[in-house]
C-alpha atoms as a PDB file:
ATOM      1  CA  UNK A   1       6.937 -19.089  -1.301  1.00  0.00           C
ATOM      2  CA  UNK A   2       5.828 -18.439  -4.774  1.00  0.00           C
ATOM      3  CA  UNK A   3       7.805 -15.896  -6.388  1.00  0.00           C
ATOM      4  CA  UNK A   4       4.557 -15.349  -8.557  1.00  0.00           C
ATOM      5  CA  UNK A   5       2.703 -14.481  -5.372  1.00  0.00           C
ATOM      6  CA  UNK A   6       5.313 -12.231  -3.841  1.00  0.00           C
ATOM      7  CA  UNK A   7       5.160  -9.959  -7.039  1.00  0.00           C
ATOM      8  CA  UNK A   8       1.620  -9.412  -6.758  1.00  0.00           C
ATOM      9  CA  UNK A   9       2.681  -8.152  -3.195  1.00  0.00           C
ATOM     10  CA  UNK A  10       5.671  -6.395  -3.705  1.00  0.00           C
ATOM     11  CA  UNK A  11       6.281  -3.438  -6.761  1.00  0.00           C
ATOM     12  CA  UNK A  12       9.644  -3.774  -8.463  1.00  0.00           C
ATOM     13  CA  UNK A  13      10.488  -0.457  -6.088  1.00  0.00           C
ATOM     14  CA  UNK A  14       9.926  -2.960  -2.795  1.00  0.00           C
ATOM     15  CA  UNK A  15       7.392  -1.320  -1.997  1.00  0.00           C
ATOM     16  CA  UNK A  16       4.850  -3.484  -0.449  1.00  0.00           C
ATOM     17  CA  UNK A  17       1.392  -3.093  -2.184  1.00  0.00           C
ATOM     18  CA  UNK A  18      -0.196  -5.105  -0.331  1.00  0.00           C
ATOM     19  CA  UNK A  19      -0.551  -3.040   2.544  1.00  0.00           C
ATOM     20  CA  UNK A  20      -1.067   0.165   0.557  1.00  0.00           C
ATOM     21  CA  UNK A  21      -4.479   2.173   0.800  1.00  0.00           C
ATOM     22  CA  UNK A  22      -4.824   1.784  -3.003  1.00  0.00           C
ATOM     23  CA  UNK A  23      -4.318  -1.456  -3.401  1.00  0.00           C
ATOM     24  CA  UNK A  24      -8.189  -3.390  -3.968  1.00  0.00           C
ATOM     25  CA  UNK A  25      -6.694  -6.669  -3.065  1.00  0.00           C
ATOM     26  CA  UNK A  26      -5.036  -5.434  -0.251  1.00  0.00           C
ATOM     27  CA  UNK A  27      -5.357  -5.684   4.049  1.00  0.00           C
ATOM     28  CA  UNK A  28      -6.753  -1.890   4.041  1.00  0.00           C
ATOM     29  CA  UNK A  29      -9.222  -2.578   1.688  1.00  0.00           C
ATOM     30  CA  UNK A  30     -10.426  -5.647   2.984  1.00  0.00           C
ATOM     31  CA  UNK A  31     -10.278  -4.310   6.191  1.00  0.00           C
ATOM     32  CA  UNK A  32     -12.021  -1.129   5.822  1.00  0.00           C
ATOM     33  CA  UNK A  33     -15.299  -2.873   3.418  1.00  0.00           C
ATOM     34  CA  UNK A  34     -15.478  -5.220   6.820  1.00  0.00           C
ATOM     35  CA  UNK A  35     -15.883  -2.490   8.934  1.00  0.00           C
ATOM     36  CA  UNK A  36     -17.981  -0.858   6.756  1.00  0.00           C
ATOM     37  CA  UNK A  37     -20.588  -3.770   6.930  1.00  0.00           C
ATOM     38  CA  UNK A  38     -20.093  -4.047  10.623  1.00  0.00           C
ATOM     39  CA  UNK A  39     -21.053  -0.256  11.084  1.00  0.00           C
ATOM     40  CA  UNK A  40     -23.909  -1.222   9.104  1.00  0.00           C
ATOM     41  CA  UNK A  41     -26.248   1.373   9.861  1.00  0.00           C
ATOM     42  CA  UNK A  42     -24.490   3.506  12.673  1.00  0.00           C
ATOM     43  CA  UNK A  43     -25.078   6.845  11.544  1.00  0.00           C
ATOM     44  CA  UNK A  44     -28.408   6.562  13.702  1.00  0.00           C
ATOM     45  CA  UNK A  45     -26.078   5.498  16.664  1.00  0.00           C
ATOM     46  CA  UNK A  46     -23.611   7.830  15.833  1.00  0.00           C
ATOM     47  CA  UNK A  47     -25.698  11.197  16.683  1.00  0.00           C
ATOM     48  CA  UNK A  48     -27.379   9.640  19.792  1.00  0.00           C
ATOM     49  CA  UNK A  49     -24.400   8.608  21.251  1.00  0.00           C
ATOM     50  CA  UNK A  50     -23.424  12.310  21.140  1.00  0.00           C
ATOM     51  CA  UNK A  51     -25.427  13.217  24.014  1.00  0.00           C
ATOM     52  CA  UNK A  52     -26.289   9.715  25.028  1.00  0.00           C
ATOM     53  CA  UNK A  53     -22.618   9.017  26.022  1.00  0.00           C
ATOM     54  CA  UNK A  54     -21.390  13.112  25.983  1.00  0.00           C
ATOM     55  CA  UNK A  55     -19.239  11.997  23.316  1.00  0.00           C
ATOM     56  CA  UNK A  56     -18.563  14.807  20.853  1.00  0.00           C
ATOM     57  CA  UNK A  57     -16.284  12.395  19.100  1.00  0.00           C
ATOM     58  CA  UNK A  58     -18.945  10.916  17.393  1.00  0.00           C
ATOM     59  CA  UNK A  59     -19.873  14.314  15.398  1.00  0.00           C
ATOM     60  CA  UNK A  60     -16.989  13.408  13.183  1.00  0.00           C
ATOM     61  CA  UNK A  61     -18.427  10.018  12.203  1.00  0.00           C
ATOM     62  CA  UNK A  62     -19.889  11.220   8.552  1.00  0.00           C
ATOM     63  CA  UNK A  63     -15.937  11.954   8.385  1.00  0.00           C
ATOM     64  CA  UNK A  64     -14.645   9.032   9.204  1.00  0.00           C
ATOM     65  CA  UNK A  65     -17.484   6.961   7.468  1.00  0.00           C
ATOM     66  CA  UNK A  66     -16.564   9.105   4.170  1.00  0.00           C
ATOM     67  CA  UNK A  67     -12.381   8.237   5.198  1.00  0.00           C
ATOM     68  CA  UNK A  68     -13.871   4.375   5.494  1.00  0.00           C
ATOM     69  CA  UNK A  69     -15.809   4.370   1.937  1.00  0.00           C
ATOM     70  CA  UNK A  70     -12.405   5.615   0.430  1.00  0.00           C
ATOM     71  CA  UNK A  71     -10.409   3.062   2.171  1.00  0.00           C
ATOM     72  CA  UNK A  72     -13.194   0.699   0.682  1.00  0.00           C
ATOM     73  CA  UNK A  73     -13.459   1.368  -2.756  1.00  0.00           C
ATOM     74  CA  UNK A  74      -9.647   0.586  -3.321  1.00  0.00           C
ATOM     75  CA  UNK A  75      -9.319   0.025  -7.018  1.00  0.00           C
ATOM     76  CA  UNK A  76      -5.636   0.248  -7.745  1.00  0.00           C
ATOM     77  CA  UNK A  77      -4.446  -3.977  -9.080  1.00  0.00           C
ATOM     78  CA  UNK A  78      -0.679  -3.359  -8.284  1.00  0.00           C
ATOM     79  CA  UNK A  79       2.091  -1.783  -9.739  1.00  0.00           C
ATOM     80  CA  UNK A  80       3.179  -4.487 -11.660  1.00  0.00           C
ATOM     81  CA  UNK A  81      -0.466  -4.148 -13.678  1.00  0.00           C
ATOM     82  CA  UNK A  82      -0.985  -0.896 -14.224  1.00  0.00           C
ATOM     83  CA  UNK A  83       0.415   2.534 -13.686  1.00  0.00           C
ATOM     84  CA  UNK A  84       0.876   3.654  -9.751  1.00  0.00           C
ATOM     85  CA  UNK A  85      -2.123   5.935  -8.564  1.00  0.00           C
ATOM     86  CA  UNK A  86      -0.282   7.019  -5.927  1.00  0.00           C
ATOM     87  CA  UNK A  87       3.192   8.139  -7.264  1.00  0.00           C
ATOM     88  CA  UNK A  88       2.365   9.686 -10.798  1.00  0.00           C
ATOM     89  CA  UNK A  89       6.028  10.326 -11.347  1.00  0.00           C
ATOM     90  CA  UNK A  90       7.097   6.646 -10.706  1.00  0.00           C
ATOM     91  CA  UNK A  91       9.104   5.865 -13.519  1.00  0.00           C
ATOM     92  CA  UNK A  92      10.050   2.599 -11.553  1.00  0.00           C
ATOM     93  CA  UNK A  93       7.658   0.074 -13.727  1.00  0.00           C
ATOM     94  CA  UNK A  94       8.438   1.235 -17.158  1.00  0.00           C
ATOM     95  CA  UNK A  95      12.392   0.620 -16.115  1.00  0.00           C
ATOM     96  CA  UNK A  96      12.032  -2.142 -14.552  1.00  0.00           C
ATOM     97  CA  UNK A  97       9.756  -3.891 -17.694  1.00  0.00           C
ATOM     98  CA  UNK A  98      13.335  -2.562 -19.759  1.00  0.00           C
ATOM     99  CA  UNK A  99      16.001  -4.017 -18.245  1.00  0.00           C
ATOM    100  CA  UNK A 100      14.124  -6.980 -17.810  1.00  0.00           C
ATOM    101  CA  UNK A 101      14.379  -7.339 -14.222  1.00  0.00           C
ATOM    102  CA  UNK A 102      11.649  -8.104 -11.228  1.00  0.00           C
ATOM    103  CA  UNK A 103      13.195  -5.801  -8.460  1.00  0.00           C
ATOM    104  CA  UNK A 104      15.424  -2.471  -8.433  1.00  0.00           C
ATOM    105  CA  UNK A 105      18.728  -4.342  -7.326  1.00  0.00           C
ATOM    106  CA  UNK A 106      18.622  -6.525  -9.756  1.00  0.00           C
ATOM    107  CA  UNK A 107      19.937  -4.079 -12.062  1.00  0.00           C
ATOM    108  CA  UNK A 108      23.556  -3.345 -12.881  1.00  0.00           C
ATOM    109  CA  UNK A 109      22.899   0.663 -12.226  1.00  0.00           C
ATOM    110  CA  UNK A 110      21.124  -0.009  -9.005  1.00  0.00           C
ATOM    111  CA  UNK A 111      20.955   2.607  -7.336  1.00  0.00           C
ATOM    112  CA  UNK A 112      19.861   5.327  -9.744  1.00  0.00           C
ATOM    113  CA  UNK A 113      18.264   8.219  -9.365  1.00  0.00           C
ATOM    114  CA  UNK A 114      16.078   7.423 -12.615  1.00  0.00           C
ATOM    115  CA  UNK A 115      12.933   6.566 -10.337  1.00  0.00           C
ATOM    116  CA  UNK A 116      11.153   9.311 -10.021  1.00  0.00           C
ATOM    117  CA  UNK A 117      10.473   9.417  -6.510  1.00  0.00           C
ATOM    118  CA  UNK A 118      10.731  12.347  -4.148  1.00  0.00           C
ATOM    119  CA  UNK A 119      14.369  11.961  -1.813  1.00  0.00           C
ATOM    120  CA  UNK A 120      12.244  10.403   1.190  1.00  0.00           C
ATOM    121  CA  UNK A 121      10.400   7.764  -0.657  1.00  0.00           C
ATOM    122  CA  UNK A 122      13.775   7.387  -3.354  1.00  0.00           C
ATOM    123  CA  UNK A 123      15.605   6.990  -0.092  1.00  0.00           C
ATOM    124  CA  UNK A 124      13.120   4.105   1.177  1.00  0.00           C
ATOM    125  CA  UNK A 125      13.414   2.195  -2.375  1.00  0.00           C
ATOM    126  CA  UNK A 126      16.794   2.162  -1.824  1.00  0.00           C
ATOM    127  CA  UNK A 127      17.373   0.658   1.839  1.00  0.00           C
ATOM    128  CA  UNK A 128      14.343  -1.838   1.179  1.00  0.00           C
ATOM    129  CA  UNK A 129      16.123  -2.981  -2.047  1.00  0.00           C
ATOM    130  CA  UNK A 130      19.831  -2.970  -0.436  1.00  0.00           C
ATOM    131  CA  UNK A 131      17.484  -5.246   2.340  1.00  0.00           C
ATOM    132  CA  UNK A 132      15.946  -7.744  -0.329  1.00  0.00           C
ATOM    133  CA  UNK A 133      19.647  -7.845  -2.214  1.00  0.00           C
ATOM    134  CA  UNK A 134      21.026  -9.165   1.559  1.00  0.00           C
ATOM    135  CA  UNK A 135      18.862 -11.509   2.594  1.00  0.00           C
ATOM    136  CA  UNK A 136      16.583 -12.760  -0.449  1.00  0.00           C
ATOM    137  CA  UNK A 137      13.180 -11.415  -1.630  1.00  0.00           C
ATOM    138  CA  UNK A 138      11.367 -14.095   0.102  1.00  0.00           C
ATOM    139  CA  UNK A 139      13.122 -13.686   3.339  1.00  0.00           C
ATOM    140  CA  UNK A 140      12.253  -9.801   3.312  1.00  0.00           C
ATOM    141  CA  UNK A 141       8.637 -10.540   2.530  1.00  0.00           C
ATOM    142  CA  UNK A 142       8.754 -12.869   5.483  1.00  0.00           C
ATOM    143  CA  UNK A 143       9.989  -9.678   7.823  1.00  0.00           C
ATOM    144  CA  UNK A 144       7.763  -7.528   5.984  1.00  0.00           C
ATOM    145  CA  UNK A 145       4.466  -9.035   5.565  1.00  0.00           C
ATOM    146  CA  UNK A 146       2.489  -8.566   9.249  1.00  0.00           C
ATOM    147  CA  UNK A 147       3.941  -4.925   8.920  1.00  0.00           C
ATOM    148  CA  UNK A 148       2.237  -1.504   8.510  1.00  0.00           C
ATOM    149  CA  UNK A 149       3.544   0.132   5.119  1.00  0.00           C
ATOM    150  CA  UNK A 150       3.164   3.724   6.782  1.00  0.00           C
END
């Protein structure tokens, strides 16, 4: 696989970006602007189907449409080109762009605890790079890639 490719996918943390909400390029965007266009109009449907179907469920639609349009409008091009929209403490890009290297264990001083990251998500970096250090970047992306992120 092209190592190229797999950095568009995965941030120099491991986490996988492709499968992150944020991500405009990514499976929950694409995803969500399909279902979006499939729903086309289904508002209409939505508040018949209330007491069409006695289906109260369907009051929370203009919710879940608004939760879709977010999903949607995923802007975010990857860590690796621009600054993370999610974690605006992650130090992880600026380091990595330093020391020259694509992925956290890479480095000499890997682990550190210069990332930024809260412990759970700090603690995730960590086993996901120890993972990519065992068995090869492209091997992890191959376990990785059909996965949820959350």
């Amino acid at each position: 696989m092209n190592t190229d490719y797999l950095k568009t996918r995965l941030a120099p943390c491991g986490l996988h970006c492709g499968k992150c909400f944020a991500f405009s390029n990514g499976d929950i965007s694409k995803n969500s602007r399909k279902l979006k266009t499939d729903l086309g109009q289904f508002d209409i449907y939505a508040e018949r189907f209330v007491s069409l179907l006695q289906a109260p469920v369907f009051l929370q639609y203009p919710a879940f449409k608004e939760m879709l349009a977010y999903f949607s409008e995923a802007s975010c091009k990857g860590c690796r080109n621009e600054r993370c929209k999610l974690f605006k403490n992650c130090k992880v890009r600026d380091c990595a762009e330093q020391m020259q290297i694509d992925f956290c264990f890479e480095c000499s001083q890997f682990p550190c605890g210069r990332t930024g990251f809260d412990e759970h998500l700090q603690n995730r970096s960590v086993a996901i790079n120890q993972r990519m250090k065992e068995i090869g970047v492209e091997e992890y992306y191959e376990e990785i890639k059909e996965l949820p992120r959350y």
